[in-house]
C-alpha atoms as a PDB file:
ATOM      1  CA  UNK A   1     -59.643 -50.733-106.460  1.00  0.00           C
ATOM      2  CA  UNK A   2     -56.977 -48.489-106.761  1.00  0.00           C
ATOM      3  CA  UNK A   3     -56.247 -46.442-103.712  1.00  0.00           C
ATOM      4  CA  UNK A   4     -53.830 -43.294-103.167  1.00  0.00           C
ATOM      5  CA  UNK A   5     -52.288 -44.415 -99.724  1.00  0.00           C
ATOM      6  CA  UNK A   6     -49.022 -44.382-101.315  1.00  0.00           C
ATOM      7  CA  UNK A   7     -46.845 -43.924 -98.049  1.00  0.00           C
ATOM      8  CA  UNK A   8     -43.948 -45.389 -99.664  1.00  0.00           C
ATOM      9  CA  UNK A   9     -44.050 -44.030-102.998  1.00  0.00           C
ATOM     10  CA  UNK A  10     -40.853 -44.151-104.518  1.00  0.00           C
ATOM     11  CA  UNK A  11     -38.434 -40.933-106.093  1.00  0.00           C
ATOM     12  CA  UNK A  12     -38.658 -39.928-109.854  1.00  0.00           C
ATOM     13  CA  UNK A  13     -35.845 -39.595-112.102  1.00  0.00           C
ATOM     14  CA  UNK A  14     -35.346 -35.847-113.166  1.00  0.00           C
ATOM     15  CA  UNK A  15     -36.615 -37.417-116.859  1.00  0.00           C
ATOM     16  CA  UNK A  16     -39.586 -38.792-115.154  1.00  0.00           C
ATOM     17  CA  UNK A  17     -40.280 -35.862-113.482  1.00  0.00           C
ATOM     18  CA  UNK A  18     -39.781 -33.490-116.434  1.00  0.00           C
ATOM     19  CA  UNK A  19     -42.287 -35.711-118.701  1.00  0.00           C
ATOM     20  CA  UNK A  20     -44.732 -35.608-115.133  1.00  0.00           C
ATOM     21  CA  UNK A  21     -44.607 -31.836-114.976  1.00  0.00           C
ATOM     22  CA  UNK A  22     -44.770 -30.989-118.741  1.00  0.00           C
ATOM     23  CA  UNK A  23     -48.079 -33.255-118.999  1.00  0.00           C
ATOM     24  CA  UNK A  24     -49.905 -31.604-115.981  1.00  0.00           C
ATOM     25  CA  UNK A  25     -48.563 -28.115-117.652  1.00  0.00           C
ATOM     26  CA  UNK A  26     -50.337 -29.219-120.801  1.00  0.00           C
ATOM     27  CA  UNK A  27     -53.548 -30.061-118.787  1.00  0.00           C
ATOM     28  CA  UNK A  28     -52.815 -33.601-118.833  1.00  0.00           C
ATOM     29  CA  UNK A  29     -53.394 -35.250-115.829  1.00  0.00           C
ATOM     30  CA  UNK A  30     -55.183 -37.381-117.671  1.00  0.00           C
ATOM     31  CA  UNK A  31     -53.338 -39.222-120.479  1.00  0.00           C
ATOM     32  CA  UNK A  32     -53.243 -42.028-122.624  1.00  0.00           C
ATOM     33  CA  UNK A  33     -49.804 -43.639-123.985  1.00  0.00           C
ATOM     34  CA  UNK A  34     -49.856 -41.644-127.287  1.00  0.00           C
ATOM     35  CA  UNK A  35     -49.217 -38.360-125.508  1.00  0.00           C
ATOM     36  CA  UNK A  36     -45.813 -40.093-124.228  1.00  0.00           C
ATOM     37  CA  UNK A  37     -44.391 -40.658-127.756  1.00  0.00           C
ATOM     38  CA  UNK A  38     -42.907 -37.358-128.265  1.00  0.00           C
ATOM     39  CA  UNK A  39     -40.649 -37.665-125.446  1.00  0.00           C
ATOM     40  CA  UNK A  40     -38.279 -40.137-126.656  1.00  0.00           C
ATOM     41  CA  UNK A  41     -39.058 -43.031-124.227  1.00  0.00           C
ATOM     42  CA  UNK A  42     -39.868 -46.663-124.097  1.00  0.00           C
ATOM     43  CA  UNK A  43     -43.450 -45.838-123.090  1.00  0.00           C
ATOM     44  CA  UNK A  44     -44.742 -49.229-122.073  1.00  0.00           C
ATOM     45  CA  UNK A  45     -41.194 -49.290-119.621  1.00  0.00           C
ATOM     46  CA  UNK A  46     -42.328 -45.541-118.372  1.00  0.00           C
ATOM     47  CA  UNK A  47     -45.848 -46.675-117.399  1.00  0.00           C
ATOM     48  CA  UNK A  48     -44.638 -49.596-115.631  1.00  0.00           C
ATOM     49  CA  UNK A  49     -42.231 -48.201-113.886  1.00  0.00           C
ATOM     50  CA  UNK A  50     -44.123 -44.747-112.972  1.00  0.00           C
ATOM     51  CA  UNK A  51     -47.327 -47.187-111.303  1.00  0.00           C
ATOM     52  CA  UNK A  52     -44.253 -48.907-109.460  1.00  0.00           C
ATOM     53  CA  UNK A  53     -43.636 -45.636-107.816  1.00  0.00           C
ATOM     54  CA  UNK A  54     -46.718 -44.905-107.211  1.00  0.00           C
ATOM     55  CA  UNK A  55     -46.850 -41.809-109.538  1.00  0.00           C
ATOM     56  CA  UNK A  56     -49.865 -43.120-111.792  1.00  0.00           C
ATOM     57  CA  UNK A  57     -52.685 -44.705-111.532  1.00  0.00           C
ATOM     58  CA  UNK A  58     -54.333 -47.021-114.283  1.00  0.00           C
ATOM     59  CA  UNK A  59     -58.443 -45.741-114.836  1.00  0.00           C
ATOM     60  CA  UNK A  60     -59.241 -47.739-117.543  1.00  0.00           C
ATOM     61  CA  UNK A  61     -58.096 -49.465-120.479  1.00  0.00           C
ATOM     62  CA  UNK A  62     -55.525 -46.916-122.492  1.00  0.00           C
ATOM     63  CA  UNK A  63     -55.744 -43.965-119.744  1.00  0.00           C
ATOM     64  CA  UNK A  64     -53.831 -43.095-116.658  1.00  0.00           C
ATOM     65  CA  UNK A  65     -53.850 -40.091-114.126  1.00  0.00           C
ATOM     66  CA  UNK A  66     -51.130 -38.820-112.240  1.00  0.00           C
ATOM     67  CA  UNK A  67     -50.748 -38.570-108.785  1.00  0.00           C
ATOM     68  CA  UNK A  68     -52.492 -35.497-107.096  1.00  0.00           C
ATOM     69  CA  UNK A  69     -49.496 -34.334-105.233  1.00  0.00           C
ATOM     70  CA  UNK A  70     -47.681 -31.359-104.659  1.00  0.00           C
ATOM     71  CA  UNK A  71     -43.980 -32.817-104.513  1.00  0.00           C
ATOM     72  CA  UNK A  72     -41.569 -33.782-107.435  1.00  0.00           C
ATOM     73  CA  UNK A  73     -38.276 -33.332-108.353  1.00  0.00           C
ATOM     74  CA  UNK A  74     -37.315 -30.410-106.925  1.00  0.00           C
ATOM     75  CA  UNK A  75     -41.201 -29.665-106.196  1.00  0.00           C
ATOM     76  CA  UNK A  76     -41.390 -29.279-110.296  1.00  0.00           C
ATOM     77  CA  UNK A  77     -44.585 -31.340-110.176  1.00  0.00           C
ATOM     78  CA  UNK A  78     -48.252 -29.314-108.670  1.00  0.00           C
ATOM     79  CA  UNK A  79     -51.312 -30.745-109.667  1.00  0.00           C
ATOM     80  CA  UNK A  80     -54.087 -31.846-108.409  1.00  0.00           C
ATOM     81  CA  UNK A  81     -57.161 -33.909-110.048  1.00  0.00           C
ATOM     82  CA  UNK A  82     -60.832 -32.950-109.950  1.00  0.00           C
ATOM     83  CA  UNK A  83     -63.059 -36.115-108.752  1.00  0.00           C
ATOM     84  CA  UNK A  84     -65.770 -34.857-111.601  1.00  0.00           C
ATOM     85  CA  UNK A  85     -62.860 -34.711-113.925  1.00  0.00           C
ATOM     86  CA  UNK A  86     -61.870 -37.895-113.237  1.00  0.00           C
ATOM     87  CA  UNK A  87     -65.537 -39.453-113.015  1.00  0.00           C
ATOM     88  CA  UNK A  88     -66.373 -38.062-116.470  1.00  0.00           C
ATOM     89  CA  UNK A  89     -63.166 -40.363-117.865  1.00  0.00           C
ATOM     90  CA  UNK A  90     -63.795 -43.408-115.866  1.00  0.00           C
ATOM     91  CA  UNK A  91     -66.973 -44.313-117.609  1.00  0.00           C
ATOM     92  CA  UNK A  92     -69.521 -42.915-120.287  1.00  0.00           C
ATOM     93  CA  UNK A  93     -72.097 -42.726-120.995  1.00  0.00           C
ATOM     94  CA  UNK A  94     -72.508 -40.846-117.305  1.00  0.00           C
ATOM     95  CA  UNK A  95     -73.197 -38.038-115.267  1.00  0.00           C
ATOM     96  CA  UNK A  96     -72.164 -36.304-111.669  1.00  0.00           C
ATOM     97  CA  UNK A  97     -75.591 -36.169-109.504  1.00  0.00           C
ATOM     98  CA  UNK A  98     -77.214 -37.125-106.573  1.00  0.00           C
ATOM     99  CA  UNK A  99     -75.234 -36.059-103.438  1.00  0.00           C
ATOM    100  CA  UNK A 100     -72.553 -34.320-105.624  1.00  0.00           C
ATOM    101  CA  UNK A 101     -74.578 -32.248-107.654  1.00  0.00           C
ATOM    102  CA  UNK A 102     -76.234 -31.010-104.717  1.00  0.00           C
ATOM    103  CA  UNK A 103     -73.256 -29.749-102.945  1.00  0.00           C
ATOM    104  CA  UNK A 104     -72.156 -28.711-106.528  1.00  0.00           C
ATOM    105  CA  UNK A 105     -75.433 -26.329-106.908  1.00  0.00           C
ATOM    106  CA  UNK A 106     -75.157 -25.280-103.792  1.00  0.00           C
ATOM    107  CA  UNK A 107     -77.620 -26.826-102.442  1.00  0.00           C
ATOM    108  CA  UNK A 108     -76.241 -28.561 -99.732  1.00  0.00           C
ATOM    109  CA  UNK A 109     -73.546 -27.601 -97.512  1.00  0.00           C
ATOM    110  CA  UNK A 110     -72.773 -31.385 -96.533  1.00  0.00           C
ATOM    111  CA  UNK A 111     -69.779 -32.705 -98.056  1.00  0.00           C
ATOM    112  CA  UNK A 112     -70.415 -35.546 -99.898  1.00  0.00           C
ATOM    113  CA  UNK A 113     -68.345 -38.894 -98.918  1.00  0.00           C
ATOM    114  CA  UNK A 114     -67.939 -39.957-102.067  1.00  0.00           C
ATOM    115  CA  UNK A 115     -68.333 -38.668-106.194  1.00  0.00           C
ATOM    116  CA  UNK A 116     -71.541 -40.165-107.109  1.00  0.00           C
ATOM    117  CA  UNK A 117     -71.926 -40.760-111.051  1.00  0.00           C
ATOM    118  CA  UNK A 118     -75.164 -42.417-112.903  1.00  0.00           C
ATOM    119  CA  UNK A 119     -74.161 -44.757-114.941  1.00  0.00           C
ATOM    120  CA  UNK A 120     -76.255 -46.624-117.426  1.00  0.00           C
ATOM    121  CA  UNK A 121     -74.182 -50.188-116.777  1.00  0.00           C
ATOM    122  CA  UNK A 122     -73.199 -51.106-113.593  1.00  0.00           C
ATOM    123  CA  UNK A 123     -69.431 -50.347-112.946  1.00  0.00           C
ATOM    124  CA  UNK A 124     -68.095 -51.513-109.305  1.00  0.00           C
ATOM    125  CA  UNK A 125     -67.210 -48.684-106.793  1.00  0.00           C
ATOM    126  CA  UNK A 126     -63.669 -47.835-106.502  1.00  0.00           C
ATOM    127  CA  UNK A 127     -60.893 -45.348-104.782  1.00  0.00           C
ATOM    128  CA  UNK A 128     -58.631 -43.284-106.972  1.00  0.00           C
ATOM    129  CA  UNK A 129     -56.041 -41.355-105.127  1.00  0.00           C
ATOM    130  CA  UNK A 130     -58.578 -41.290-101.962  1.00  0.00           C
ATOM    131  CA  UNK A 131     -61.241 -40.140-103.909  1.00  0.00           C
ATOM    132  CA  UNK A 132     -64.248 -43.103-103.658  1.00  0.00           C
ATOM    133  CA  UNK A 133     -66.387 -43.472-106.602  1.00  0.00           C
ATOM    134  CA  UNK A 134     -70.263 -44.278-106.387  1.00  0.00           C
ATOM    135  CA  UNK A 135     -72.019 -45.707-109.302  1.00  0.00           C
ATOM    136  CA  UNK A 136     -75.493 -45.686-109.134  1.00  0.00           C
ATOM    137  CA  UNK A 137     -76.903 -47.743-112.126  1.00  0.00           C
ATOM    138  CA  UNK A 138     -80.162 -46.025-113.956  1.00  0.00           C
ATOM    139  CA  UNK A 139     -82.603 -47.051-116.499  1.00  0.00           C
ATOM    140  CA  UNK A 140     -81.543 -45.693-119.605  1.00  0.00           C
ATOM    141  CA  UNK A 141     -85.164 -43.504-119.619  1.00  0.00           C
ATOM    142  CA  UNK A 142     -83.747 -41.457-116.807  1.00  0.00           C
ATOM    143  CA  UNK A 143     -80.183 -40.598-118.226  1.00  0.00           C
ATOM    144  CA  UNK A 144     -81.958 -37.098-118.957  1.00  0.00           C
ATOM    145  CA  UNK A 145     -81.659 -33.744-117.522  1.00  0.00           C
ATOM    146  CA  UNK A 146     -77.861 -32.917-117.635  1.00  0.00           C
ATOM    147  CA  UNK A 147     -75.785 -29.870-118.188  1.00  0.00           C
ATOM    148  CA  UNK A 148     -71.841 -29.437-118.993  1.00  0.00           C
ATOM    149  CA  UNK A 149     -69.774 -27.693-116.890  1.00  0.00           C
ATOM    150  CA  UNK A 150     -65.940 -26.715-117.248  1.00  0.00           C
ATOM    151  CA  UNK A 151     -63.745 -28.374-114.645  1.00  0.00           C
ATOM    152  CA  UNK A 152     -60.202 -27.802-115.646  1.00  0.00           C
ATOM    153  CA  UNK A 153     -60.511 -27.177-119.097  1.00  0.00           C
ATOM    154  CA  UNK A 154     -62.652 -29.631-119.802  1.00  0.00           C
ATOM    155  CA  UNK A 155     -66.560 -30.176-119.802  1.00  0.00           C
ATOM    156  CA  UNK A 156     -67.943 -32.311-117.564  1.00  0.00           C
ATOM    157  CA  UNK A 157     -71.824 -33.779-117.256  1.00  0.00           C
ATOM    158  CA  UNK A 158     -73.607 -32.961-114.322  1.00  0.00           C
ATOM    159  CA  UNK A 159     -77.458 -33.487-113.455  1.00  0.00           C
ATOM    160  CA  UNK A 160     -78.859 -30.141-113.397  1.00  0.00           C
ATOM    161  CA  UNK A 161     -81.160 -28.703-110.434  1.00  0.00           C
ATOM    162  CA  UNK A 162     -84.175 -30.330-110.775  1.00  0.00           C
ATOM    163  CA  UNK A 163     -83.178 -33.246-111.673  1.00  0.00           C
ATOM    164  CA  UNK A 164     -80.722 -33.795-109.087  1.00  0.00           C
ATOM    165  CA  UNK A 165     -83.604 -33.475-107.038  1.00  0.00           C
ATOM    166  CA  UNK A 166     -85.773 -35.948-108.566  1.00  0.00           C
ATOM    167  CA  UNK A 167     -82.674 -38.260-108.446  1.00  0.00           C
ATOM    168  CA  UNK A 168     -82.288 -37.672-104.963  1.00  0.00           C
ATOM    169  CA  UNK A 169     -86.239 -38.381-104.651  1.00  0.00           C
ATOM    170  CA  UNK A 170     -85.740 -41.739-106.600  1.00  0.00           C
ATOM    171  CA  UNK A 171     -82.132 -42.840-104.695  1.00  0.00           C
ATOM    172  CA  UNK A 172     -82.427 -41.045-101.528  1.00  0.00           C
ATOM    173  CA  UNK A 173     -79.565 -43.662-100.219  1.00  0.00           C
ATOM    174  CA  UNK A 174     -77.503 -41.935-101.978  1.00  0.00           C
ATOM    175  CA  UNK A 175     -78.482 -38.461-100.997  1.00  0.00           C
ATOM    176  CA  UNK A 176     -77.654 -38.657 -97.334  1.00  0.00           C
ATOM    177  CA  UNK A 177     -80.959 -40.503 -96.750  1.00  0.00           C
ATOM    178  CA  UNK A 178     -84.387 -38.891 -96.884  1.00  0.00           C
ATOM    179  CA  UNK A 179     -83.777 -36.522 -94.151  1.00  0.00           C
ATOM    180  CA  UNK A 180     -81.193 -34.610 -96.039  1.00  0.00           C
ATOM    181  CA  UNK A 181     -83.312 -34.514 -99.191  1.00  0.00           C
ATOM    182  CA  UNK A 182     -86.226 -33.096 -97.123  1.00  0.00           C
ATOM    183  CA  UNK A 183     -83.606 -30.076 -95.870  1.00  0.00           C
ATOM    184  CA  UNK A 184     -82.455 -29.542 -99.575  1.00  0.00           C
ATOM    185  CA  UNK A 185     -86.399 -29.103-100.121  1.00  0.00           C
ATOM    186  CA  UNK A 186     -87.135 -26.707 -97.168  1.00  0.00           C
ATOM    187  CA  UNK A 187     -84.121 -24.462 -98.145  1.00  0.00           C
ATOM    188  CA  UNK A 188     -83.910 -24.754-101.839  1.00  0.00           C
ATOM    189  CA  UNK A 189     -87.629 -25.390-102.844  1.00  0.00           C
ATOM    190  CA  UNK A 190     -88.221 -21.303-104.342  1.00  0.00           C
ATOM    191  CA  UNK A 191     -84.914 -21.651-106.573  1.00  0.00           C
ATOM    192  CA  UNK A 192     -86.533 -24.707-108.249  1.00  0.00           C
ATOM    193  CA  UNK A 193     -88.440 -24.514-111.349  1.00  0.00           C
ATOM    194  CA  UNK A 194     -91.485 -26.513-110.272  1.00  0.00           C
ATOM    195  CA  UNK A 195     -93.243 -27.051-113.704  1.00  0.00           C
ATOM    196  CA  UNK A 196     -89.830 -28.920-114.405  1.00  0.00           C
ATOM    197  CA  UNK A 197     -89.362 -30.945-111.313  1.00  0.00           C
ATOM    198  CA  UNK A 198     -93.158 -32.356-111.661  1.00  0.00           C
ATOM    199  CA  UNK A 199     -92.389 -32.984-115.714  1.00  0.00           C
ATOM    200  CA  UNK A 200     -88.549 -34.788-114.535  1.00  0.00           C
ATOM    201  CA  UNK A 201     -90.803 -36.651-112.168  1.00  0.00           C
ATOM    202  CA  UNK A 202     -93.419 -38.022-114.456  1.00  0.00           C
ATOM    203  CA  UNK A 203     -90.462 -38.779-116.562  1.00  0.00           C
ATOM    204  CA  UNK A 204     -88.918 -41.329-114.396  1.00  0.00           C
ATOM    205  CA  UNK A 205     -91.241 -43.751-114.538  1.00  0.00           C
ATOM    206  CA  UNK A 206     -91.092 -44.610-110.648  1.00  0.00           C
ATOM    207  CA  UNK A 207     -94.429 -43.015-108.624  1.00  0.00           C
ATOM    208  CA  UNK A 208     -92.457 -43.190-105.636  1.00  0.00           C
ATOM    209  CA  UNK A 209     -90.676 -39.893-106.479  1.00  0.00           C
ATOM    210  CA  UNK A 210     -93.726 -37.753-106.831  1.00  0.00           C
ATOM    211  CA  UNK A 211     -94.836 -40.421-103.890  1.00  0.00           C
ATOM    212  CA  UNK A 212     -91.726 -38.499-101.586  1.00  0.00           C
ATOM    213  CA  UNK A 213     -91.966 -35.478-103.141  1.00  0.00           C
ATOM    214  CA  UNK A 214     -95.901 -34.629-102.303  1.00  0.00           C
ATOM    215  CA  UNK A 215     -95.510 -35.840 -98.802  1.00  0.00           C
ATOM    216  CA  UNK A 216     -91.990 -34.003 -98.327  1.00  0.00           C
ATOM    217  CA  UNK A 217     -93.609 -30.428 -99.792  1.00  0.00           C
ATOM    218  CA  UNK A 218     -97.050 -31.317 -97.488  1.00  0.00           C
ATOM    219  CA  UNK A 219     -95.607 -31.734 -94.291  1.00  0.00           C
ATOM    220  CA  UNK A 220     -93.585 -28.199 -94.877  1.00  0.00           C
ATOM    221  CA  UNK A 221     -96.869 -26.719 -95.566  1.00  0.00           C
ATOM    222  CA  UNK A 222     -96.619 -25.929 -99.344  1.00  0.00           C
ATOM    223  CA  UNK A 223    -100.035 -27.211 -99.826  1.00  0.00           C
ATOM    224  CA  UNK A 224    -100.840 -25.572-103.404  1.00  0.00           C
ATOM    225  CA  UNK A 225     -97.401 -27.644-104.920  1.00  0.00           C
ATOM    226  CA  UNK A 226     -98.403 -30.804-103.139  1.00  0.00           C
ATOM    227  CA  UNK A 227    -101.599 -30.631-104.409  1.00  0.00           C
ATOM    228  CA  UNK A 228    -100.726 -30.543-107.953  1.00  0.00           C
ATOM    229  CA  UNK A 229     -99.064 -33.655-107.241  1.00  0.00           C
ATOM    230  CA  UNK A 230    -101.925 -35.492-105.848  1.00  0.00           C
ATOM    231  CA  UNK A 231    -103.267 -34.819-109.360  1.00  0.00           C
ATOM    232  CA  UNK A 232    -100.652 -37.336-110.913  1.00  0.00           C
ATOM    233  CA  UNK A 233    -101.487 -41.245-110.541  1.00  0.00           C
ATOM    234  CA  UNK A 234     -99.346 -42.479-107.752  1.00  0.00           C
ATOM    235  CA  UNK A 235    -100.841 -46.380-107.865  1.00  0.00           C
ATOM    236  CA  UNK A 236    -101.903 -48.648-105.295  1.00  0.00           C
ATOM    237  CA  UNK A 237     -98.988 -49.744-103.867  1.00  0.00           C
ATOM    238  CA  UNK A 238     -97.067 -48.461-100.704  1.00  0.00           C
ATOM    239  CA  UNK A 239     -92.916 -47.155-101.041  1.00  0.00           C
ATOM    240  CA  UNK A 240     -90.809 -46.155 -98.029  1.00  0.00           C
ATOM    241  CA  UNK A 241     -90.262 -42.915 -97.319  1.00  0.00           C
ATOM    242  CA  UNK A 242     -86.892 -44.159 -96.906  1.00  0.00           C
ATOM    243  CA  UNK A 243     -84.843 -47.190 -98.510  1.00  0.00           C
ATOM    244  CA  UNK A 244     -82.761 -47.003 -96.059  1.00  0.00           C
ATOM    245  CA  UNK A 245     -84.771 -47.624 -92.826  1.00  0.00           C
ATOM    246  CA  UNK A 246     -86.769 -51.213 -92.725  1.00  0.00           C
ATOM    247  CA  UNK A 247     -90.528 -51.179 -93.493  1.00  0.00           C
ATOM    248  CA  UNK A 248     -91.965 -50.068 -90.353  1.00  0.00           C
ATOM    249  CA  UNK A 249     -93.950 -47.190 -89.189  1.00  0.00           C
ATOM    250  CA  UNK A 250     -97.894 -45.751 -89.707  1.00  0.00           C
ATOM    251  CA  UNK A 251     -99.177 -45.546 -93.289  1.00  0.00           C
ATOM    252  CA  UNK A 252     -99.980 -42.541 -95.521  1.00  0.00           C
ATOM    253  CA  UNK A 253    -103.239 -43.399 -97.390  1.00  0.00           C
ATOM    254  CA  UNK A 254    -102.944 -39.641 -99.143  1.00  0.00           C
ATOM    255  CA  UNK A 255     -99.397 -40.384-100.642  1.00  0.00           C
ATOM    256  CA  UNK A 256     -99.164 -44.031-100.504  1.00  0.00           C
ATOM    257  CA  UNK A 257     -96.244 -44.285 -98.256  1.00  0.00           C
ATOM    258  CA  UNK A 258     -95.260 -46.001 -95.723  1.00  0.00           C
ATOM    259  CA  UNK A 259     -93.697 -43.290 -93.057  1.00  0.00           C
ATOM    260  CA  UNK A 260     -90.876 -45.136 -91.707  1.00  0.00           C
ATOM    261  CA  UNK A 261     -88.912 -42.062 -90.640  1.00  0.00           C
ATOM    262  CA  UNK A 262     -90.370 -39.046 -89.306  1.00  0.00           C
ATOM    263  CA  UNK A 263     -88.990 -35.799 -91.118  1.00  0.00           C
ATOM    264  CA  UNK A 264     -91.139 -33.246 -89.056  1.00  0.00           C
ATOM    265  CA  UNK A 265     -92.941 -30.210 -90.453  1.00  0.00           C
ATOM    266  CA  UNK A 266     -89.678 -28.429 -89.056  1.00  0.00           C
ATOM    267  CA  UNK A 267     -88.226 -29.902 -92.763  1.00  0.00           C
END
């Protein structure tokens, strides 16, 4: 894990902090060692010695970030780095969703604790420069339904609308829990193409969504959309409303559910 708590983090050289400036000017804050060979250095010294200081951090094999921080030589150095940025570097193939897409959209007020990214392999959380990474591992099936946005110059994947719900649906863990996705619902429902959200769902391969979704839009009193639902085959077995909560609580013989948090028609 590679954190920013670099309390002690040691003075550049004006060279070092020339080469640190120029690369952030150039929209570099992300850079691999071939974008140091035009400045005349012993690059494998200057990568060394710059993670010594704590000015760079390693992502992955071949790429580095510098450190978001407003103070260099002289203040020479502003920059700060984008967590979606950075997410869309750490691994691919992958996307932003779940609890950041929804404050992304505008969806959701909440800030998110951490960047959550689908990932099609699982990759281990980690800090970079006090920004925590989620990975949520998906079947590749459900690696659908993204968009590309520009976040400093550079595009970025991002679940779009309706599927950010349906992801939320399928991992409300981590969506704030099912409460959260219930208030996204309530507020956000009329914005939402429906048609799509019902074809994302069938999509997914996972009857739990649809499972969440019918008894989230019923108890709001959005009977005509919950019906269409109850159209789909949900199966015989019983999810939880939430993952989160232990298996507890009456049963819904309508949605096949067991109701182990109550969300209220207030939701």
């Amino acid at each position: 894990m590679t954190s920013s708590k670099n309390k002690h983090r040691m003075g550049l050289s004006e060279k070092e902090s020339q080469i640190l400036s120029d690369l952030s000017f150039r929209g570099k804050a992300i850079f691999a060692p071939a974008d140091l060979e035009s400045y005349g250095i012993d690059v494998k010294r200057f990568l060394q010695r710059l993670r010594r200081k704590g000015w760079i951090a390693w992502i992955k094999r071949g790429l580095y970030v510098i450190a978001p921080l407003e103070a260099g030589a002289e203040g020479a150095m502003k920059h700060t780095v984008h967590g979606f940025m950075l997410a869309s570097h750490l691994v691919s193939p992958s996307y932003v969703g779940f609890w950041s897409a929804l404050n992304y959209h505008g969806m959701s007020e909440a800030t998110p604790p951490a960047v959550y990214v689908a990932t099609r392999a699982p990759v281990a959380s980690r800090t970079i420069f006090d920004i925590p990474f989620v990975f949520v591992t998906l079947r590749p099936w459900k690696m659908f339904g993204t968009e590309r946005v520009m976040i400093e110059r550079e595009g970025v994947a991002i679940s779009d609308p309706e599927k950010t719900v349906v992801d939320c649906l399928d991992h409300p863990e981590h969506a704030g829990g099912i409460l959260h996705v219930a208030g996204v619902l309530r507020g956000e429902f009329r914005r939402l193409d429906f048609d799509r959200l019902l074809r994302y769902g069938g999509r997914m391969r996972n009857t739990t969504i649809l499972k969440r979704l019918g008894y989230l839009l019923e108890a709001q009193g959005r009977g005509d959309a919950a019906r269409r639902i109850g159209r789909h085959r949900l199966g015989e077995g019983y999810s939880k409303l939430d993952p989160k909560f232990p298996t507890a609580g009456p049963t819904n013989e309508r949605w096949k559910l067991r109701v182990n948090v109550s969300v209220g028609r207030e939701m």
